[in-house]
N, C-alpha and C. Protein backbone atom coordinates (compact mmCIF):
# COMPACT_ATOMS: atom_id res chain seq x y z
N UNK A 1 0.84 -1.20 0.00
CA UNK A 1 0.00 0.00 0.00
C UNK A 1 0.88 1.25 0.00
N UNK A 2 0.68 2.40 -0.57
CA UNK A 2 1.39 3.50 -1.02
C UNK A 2 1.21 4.27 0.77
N UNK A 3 1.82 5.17 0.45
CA UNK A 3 1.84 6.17 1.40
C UNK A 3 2.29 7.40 1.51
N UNK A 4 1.82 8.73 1.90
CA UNK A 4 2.10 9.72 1.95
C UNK A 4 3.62 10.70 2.08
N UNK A 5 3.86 11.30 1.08
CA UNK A 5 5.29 11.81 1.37
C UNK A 5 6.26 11.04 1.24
N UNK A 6 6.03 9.72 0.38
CA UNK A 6 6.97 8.46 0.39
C UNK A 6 7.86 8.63 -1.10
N UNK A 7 8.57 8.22 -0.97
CA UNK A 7 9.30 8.56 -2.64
C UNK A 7 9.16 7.02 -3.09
N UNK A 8 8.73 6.93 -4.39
CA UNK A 8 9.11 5.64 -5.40
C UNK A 8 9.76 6.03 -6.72
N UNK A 9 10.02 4.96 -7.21
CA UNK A 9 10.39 4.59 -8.36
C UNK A 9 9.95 3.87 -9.41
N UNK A 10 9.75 4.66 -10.71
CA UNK A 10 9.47 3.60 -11.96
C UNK A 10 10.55 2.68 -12.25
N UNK A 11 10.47 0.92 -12.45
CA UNK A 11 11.43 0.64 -12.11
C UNK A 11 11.96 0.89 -13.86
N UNK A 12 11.00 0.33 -15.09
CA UNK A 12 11.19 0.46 -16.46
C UNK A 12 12.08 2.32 -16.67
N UNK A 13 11.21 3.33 -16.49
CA UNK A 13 11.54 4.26 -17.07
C UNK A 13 12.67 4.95 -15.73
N UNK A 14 12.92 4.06 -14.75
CA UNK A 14 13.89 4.85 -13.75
C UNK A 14 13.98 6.29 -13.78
N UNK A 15 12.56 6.41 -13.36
CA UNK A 15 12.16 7.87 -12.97
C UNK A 15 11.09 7.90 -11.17
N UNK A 16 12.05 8.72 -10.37
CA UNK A 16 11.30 9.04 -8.79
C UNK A 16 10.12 9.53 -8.83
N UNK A 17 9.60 8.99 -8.16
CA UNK A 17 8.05 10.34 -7.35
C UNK A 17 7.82 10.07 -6.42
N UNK A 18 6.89 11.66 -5.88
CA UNK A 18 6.94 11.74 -4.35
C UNK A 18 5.67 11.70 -4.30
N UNK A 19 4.34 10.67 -3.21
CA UNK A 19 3.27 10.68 -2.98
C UNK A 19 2.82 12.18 -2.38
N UNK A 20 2.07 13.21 -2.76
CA UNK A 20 1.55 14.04 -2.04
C UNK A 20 0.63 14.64 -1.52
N UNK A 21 -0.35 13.40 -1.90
CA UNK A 21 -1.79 13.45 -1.43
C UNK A 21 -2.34 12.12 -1.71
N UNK A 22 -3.48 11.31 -0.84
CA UNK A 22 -4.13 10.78 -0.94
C UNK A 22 -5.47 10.85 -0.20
N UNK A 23 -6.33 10.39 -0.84
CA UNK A 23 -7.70 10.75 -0.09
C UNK A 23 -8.70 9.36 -0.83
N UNK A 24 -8.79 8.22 0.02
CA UNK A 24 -9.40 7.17 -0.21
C UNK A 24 -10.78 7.51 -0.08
N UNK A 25 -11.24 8.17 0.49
CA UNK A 25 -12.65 8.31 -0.09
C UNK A 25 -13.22 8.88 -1.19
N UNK A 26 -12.38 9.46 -1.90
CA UNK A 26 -12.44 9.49 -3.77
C UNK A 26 -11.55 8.66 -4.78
N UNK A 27 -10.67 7.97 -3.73
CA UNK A 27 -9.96 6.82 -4.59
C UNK A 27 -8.68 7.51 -5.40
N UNK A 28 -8.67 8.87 -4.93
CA UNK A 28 -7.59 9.48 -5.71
C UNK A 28 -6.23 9.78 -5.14
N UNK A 29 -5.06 9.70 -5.74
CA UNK A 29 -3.79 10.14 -4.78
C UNK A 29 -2.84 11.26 -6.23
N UNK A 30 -2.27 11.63 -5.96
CA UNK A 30 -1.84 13.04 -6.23
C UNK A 30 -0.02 12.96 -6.33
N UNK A 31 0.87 12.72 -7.30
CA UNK A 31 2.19 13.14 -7.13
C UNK A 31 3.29 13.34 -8.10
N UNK A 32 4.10 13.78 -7.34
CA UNK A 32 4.92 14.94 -8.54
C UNK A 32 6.41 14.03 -8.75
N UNK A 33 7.13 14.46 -9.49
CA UNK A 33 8.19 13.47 -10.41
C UNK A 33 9.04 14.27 -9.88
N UNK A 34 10.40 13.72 -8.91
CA UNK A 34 11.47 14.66 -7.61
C UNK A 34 12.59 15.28 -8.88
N UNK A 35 12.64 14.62 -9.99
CA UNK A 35 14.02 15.20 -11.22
C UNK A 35 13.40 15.84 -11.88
N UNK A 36 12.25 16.77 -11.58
CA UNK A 36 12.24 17.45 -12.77
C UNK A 36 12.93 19.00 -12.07
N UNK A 37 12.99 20.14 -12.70
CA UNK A 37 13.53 21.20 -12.68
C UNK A 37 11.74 21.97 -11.79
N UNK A 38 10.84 21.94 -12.31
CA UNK A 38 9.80 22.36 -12.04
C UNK A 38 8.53 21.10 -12.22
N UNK A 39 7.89 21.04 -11.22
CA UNK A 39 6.98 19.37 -11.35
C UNK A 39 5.48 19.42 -10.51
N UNK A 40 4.66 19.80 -11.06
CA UNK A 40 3.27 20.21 -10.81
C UNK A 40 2.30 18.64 -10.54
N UNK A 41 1.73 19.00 -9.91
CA UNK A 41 0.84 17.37 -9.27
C UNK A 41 0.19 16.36 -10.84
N UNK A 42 0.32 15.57 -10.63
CA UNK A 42 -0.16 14.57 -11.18
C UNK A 42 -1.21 13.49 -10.50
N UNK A 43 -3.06 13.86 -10.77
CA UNK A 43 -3.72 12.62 -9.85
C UNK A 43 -4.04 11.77 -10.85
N UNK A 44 -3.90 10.77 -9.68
CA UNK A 44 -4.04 9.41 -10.37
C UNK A 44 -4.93 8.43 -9.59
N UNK A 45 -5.58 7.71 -10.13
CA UNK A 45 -6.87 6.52 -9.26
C UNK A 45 -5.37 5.84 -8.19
N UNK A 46 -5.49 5.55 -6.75
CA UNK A 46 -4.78 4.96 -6.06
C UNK A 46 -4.87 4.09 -6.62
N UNK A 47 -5.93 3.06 -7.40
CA UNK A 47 -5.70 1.69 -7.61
C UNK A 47 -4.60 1.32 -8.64
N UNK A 48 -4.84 2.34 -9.55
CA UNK A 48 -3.38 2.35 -10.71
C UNK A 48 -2.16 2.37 -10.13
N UNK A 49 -1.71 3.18 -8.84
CA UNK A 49 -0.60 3.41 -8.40
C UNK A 49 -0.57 2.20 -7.44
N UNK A 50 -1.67 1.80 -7.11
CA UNK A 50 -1.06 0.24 -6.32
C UNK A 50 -1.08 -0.82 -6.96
N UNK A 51 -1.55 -0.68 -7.84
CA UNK A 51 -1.61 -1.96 -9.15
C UNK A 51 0.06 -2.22 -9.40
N UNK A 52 0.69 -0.96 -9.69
CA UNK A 52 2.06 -0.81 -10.12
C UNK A 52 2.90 -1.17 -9.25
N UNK A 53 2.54 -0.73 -7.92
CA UNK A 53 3.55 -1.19 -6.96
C UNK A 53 3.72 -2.78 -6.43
N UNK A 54 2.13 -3.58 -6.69
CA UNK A 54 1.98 -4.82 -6.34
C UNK A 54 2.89 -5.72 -7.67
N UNK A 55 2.38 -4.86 -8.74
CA UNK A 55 2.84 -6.02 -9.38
C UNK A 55 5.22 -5.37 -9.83
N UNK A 56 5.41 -4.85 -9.27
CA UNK A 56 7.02 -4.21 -8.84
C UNK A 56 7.32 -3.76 -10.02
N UNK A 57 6.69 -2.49 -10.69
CA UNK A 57 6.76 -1.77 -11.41
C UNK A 57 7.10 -0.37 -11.15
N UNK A 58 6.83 -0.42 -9.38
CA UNK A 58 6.55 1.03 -8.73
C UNK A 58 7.08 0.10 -7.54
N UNK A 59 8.26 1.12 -7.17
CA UNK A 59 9.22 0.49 -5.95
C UNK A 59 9.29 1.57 -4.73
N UNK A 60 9.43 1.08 -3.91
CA UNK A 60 9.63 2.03 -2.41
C UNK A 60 11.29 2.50 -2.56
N UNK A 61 12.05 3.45 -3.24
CA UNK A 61 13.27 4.15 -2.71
C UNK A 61 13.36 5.41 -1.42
N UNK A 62 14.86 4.83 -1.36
CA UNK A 62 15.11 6.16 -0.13
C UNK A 62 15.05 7.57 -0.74
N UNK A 63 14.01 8.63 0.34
CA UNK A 63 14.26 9.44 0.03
C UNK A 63 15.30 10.55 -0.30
N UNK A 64 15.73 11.06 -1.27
CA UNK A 64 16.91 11.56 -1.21
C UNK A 64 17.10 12.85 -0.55
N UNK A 65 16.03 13.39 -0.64
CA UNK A 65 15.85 15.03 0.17
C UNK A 65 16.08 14.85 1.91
N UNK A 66 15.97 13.55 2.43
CA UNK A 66 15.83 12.89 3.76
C UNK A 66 17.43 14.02 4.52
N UNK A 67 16.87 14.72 5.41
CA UNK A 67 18.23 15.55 6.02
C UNK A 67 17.64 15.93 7.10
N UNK A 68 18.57 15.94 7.89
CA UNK A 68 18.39 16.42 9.32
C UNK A 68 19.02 18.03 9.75
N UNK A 69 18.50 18.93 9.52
CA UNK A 69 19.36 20.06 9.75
C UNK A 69 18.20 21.64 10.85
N UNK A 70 19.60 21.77 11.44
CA UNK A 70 18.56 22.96 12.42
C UNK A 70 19.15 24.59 12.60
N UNK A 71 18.64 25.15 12.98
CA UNK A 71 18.58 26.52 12.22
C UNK A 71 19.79 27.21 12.83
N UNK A 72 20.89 26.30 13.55
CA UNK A 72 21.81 26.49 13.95
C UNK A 72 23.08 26.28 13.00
N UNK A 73 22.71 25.18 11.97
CA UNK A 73 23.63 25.12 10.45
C UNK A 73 23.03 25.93 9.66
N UNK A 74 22.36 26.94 10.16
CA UNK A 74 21.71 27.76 8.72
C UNK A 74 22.15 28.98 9.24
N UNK A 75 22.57 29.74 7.68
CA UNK A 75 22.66 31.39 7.31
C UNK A 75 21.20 32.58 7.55
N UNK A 76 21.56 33.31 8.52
CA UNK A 76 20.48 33.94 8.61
C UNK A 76 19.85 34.56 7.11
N UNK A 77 20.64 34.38 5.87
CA UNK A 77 19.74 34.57 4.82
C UNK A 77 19.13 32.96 4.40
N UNK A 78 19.41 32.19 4.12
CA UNK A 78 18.86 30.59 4.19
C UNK A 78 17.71 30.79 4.84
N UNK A 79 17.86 31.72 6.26
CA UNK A 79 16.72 31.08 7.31
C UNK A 79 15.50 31.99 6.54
N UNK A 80 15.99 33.50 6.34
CA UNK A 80 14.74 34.16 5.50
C UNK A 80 14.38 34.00 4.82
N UNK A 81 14.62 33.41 3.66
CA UNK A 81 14.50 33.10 2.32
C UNK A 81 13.48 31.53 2.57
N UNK A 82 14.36 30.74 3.60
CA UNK A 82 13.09 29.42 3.74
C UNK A 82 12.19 30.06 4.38
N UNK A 83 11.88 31.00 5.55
CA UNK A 83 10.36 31.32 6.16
C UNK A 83 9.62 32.10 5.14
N UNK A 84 9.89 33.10 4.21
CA UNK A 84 9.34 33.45 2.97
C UNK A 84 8.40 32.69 2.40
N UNK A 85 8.92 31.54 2.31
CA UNK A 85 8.46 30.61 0.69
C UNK A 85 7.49 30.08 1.57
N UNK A 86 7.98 29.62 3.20
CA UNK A 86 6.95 28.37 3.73
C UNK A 86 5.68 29.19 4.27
N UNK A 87 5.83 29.77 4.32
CA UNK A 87 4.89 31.45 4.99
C UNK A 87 3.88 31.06 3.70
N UNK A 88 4.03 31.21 2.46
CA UNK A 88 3.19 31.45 1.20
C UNK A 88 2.47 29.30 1.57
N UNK A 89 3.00 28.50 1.35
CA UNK A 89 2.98 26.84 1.73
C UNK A 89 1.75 27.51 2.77
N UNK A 90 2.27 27.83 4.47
CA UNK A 90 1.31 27.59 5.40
C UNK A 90 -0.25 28.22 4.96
N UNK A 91 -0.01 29.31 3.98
CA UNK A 91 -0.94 29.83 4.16
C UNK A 91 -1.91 29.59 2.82
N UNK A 92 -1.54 29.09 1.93
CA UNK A 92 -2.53 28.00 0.72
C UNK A 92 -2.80 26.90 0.68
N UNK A 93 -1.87 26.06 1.05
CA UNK A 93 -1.42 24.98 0.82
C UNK A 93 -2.78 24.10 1.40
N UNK A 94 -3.09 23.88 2.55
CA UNK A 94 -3.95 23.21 3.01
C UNK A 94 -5.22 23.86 2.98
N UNK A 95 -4.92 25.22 2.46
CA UNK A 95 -6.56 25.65 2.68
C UNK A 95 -7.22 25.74 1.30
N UNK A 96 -6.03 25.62 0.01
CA UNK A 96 -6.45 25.92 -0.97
C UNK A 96 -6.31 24.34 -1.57
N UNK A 97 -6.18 23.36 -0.90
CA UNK A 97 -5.57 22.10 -1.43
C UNK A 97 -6.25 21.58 -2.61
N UNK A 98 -7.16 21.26 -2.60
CA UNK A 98 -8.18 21.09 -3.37
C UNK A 98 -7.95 21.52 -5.56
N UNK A 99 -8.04 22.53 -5.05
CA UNK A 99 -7.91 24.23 -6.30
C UNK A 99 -6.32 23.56 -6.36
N UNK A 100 -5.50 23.62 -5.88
CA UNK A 100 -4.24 23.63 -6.27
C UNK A 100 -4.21 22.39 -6.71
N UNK A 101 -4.41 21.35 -6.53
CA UNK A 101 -3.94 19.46 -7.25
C UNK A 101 -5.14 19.61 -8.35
N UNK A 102 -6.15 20.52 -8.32
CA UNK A 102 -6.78 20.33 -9.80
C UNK A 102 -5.86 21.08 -11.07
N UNK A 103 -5.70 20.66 -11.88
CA UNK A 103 -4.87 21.42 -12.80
C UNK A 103 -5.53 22.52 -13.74
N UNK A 104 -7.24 22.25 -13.60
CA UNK A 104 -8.23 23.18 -14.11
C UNK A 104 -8.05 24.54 -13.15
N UNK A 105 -7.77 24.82 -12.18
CA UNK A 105 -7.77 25.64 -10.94
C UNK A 105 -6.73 26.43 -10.34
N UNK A 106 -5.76 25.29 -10.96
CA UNK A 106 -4.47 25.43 -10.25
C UNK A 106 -3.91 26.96 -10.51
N UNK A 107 -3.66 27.21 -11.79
CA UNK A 107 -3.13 28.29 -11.96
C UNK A 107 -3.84 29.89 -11.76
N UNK A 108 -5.18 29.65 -11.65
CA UNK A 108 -5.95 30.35 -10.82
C UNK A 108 -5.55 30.96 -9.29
N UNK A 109 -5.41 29.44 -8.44
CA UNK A 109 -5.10 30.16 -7.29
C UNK A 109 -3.67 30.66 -7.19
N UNK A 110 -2.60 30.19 -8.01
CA UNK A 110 -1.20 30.74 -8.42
C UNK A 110 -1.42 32.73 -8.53
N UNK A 111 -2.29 32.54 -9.60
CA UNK A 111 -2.09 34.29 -9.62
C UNK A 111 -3.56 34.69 -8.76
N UNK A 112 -3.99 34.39 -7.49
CA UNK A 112 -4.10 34.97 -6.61
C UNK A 112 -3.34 35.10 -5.31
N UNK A 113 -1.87 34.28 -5.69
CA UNK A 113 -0.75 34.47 -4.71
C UNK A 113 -0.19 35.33 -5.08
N UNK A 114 -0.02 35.52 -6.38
CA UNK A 114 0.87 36.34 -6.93
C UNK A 114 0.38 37.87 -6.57
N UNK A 115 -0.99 37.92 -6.55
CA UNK A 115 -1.57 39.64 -6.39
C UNK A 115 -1.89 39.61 -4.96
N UNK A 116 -1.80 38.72 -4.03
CA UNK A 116 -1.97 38.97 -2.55
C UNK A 116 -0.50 39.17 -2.06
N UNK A 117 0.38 38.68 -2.40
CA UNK A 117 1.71 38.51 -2.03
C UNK A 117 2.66 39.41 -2.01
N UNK A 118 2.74 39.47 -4.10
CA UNK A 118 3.46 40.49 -4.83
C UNK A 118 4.79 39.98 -4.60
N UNK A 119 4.57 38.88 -5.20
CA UNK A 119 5.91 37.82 -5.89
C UNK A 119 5.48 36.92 -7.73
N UNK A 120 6.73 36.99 -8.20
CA UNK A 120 6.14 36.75 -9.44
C UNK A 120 5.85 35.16 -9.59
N UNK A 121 5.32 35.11 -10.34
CA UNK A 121 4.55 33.61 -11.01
C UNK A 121 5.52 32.44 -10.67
N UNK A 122 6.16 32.55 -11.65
CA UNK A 122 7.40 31.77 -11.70
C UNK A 122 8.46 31.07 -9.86
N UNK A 123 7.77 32.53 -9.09
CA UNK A 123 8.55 32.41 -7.55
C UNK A 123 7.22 31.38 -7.10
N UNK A 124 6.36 31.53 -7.50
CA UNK A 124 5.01 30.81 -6.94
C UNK A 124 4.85 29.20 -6.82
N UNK A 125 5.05 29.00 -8.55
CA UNK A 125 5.65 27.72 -9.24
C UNK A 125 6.76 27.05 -8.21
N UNK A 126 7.59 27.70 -8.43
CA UNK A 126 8.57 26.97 -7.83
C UNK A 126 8.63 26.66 -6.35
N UNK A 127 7.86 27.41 -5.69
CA UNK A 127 8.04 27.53 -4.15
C UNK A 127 6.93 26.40 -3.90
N UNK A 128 5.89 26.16 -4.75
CA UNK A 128 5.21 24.51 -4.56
C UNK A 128 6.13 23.50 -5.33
N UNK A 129 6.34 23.54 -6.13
CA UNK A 129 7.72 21.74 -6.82
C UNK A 129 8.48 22.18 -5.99
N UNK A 130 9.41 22.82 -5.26
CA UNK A 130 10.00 22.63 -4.41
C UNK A 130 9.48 22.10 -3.21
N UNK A 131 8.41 22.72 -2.32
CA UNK A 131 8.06 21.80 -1.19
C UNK A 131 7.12 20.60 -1.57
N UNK A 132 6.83 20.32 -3.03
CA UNK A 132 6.56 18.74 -3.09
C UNK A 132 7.40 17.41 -3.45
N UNK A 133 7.98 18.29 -3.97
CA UNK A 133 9.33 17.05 -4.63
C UNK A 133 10.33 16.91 -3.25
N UNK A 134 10.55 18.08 -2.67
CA UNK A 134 11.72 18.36 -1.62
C UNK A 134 11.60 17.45 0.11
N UNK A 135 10.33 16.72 -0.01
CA UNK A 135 9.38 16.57 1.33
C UNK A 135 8.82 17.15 2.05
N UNK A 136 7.65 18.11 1.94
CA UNK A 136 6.41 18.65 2.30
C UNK A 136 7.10 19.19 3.72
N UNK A 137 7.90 19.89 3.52
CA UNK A 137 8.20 20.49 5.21
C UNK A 137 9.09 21.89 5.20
N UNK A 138 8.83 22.43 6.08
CA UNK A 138 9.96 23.77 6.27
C UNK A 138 11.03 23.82 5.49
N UNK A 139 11.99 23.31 5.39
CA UNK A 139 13.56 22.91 5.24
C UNK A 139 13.53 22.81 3.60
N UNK A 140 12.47 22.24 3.41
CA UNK A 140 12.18 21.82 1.85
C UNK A 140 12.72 23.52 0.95
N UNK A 141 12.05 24.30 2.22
CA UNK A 141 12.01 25.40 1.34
C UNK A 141 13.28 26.34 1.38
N UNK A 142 14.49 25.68 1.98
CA UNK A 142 16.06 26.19 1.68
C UNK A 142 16.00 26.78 0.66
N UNK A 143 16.90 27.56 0.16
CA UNK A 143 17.51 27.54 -1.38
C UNK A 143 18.39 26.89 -2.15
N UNK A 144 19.42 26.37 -1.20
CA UNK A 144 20.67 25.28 -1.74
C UNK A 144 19.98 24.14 -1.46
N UNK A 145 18.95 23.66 -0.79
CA UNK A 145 18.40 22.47 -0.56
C UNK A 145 18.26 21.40 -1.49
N UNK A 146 18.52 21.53 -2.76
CA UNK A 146 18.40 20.60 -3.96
C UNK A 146 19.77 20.28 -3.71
N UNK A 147 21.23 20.57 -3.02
CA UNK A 147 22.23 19.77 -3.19
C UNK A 147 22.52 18.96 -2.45
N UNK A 148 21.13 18.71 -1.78
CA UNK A 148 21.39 17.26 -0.86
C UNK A 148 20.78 15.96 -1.69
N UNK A 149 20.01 16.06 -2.43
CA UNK A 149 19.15 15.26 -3.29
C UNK A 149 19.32 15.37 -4.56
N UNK A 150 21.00 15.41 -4.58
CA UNK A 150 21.40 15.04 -6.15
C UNK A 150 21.46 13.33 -6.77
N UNK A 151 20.72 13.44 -8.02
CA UNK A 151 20.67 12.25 -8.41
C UNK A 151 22.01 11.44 -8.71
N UNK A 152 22.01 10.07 -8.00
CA UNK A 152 22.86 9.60 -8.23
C UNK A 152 24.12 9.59 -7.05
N UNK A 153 24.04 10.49 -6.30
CA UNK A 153 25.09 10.79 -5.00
C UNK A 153 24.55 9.86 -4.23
N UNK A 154 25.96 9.28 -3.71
CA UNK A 154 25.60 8.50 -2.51
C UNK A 154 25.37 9.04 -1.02
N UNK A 155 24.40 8.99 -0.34
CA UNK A 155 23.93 9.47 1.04
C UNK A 155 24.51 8.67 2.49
N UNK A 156 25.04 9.49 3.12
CA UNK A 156 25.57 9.25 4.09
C UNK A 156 24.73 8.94 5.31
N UNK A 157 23.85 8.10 5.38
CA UNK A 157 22.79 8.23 6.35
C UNK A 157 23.40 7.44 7.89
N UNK A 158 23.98 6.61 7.56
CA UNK A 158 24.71 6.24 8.97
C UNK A 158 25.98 5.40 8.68
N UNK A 159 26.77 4.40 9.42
CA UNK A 159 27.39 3.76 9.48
C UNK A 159 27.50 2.04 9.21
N UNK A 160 27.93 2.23 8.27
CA UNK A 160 27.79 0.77 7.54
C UNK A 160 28.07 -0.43 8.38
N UNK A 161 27.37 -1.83 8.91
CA UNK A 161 27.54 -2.27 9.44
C UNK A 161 28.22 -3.85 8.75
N UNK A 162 28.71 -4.62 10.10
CA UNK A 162 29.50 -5.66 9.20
C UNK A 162 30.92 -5.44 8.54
N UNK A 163 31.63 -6.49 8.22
CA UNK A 163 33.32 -6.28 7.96
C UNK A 163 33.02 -5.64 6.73
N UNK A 164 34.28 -5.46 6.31
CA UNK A 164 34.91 -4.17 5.67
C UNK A 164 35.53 -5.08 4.67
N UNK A 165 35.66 -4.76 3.08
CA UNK A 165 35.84 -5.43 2.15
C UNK A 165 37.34 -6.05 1.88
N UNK A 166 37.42 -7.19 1.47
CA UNK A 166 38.67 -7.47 1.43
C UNK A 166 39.34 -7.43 0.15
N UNK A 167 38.32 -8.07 -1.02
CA UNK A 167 38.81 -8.26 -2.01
C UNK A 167 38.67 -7.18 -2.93
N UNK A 168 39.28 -5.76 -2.35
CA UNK A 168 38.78 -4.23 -3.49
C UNK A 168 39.47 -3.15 -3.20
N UNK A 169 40.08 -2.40 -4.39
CA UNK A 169 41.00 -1.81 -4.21
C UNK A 169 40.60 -0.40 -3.80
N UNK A 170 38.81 -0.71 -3.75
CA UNK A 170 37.98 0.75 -3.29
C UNK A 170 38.03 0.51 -2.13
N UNK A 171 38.75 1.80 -1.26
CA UNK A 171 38.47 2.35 -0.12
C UNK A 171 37.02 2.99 0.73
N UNK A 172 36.11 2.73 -0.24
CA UNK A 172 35.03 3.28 0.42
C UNK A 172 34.15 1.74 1.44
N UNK A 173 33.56 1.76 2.24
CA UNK A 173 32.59 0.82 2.91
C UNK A 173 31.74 0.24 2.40
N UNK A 174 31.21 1.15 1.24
CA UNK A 174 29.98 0.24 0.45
C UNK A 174 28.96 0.74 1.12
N UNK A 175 27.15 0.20 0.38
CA UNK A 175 26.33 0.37 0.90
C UNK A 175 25.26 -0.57 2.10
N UNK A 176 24.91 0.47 2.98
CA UNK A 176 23.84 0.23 3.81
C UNK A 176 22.78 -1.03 3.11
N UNK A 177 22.17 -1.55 3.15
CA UNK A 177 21.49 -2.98 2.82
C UNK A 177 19.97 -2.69 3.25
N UNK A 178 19.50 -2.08 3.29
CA UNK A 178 17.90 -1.54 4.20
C UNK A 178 16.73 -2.39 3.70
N UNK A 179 15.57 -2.31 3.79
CA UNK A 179 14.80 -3.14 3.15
C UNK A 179 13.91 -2.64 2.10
N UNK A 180 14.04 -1.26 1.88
CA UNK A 180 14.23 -0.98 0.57
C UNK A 180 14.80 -0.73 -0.43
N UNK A 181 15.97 -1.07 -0.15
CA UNK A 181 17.02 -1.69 -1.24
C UNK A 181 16.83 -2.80 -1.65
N UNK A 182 16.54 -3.71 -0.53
CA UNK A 182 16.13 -5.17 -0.73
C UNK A 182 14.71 -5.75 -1.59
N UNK A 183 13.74 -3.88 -1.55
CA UNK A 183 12.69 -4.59 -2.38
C UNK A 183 13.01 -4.03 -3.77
N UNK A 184 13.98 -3.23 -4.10
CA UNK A 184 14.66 -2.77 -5.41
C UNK A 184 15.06 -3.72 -6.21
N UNK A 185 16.07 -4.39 -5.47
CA UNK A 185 16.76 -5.78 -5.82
C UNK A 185 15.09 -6.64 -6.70
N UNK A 186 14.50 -7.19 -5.58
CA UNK A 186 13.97 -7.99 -6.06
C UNK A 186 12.80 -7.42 -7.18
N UNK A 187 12.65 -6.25 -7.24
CA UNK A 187 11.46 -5.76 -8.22
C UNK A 187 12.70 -6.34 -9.66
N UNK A 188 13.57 -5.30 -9.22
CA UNK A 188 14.57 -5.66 -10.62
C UNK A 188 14.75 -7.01 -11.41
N UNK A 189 14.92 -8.03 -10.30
CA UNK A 189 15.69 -9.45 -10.66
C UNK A 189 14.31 -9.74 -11.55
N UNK A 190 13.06 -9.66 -10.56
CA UNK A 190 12.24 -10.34 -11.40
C UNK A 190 11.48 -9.87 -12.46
N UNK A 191 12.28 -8.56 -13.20
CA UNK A 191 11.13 -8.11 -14.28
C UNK A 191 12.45 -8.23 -14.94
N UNK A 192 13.66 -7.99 -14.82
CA UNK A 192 14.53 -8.45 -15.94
C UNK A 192 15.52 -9.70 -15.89
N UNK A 193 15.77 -10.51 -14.89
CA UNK A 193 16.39 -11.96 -15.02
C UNK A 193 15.44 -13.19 -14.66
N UNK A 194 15.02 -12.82 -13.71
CA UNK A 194 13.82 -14.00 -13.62
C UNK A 194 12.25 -14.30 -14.37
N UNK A 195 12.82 -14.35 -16.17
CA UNK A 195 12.17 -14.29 -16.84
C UNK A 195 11.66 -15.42 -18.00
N UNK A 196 11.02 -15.78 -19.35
CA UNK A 196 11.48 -16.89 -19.19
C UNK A 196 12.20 -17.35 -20.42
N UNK A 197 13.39 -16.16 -21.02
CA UNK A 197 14.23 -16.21 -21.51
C UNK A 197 15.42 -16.75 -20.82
N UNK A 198 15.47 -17.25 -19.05
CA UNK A 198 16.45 -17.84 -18.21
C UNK A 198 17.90 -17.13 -18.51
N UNK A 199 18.00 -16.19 -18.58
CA UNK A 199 19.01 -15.26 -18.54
C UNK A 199 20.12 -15.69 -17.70
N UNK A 200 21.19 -15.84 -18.19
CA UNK A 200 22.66 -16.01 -17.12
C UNK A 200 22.83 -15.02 -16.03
């Protein structure tokens, strides 16, 4: 079963998304694609998005935006610049929720931020794909905050457990083993080796 604020993966087109709404009593869930540059909601019937995930088409990955930071590692311009953006978030976001994930609407309530605010369009845009792709929270709304959730970087989330490699001339530890790595693995094996071409 999917879940809120969760990041997956297409496993075919190896492309992320972040869940950012669901509401089972219309059967609908809501989410945006974390690589794009700018990435506006996408709803979709939950059953399609769990169809995908049951049958491991649609995988549970770690989030990459996942950071722990407090306003004691932050630049008092960082800190203004994130209460700005989340200030505009607290004050639509849940009240306009609705209007904003319709895409008939959406840009409607956009330029009534824009003339209550008196920030341009474009700052509007971005200040929602940023706190949806980024994980729906304060911090999301940094400005350097996209260089923690570069694609492809490896994340330092803790300390690798178990011996240390023998047979490799790489100095690094290798990766953490979690159990969603473990359901990566197996979405993978079985849509491209465990097939019934019996692949080496």
């Amino acid at each position: 079963m999917i879940s809120i604020n969760t990041v997956y993966q297409f496993v075919q087109e190896n492309e992320r998304i972040r869940i950012i709404y669901i509401d089972y009593h219309s059967e609908l869930c809501a989410y945006v694609f974390i690589e794009k540059s700018l990435s506006m909601p996408i709803v979709e019937m939950i059953s399609i998005i769990e169809k995908e995930y049951e049958q491991n088409n649609l995988v549970e990955v770690l989030d990459p935006y996942f950071t722990m930071k407090s306003d004691e590692d932050l630049s008092k311009l960082e800190i203004q610049k994130r209460d700005v953006a989340w200030k505009i978030i607290e004050n639509y976001w849940e009240l306009r929720k609705a209007d904003i994930l319709s895409k008939k609407s959406r840009m409607q309530v956009f330029q009534e931020i824009v003339d209550k605010e008196n920030v341009p369009l474009t700052t509007v845009r971005r200040i929602f794909s940023r706190f949806w792709q980024r994980g729906m929270n304060r911090n999301a709304m940094l400005p350097d905050y996209a260089k923690s959730g570069g694609k492809g970087k490896e994340k330092n989330i803790k300390v690798k457990n178990g011996r240390r490699r023998v047979y490799s001339d790489n100095d690094t530890d290798g990766v953490i083993i979690t159990d969603v790595i473990k359901k990566q693995f197996e979405a993978i094996t079985k849509k491209y080796w465990r097939t019934k071409q019996k692949k080496s």
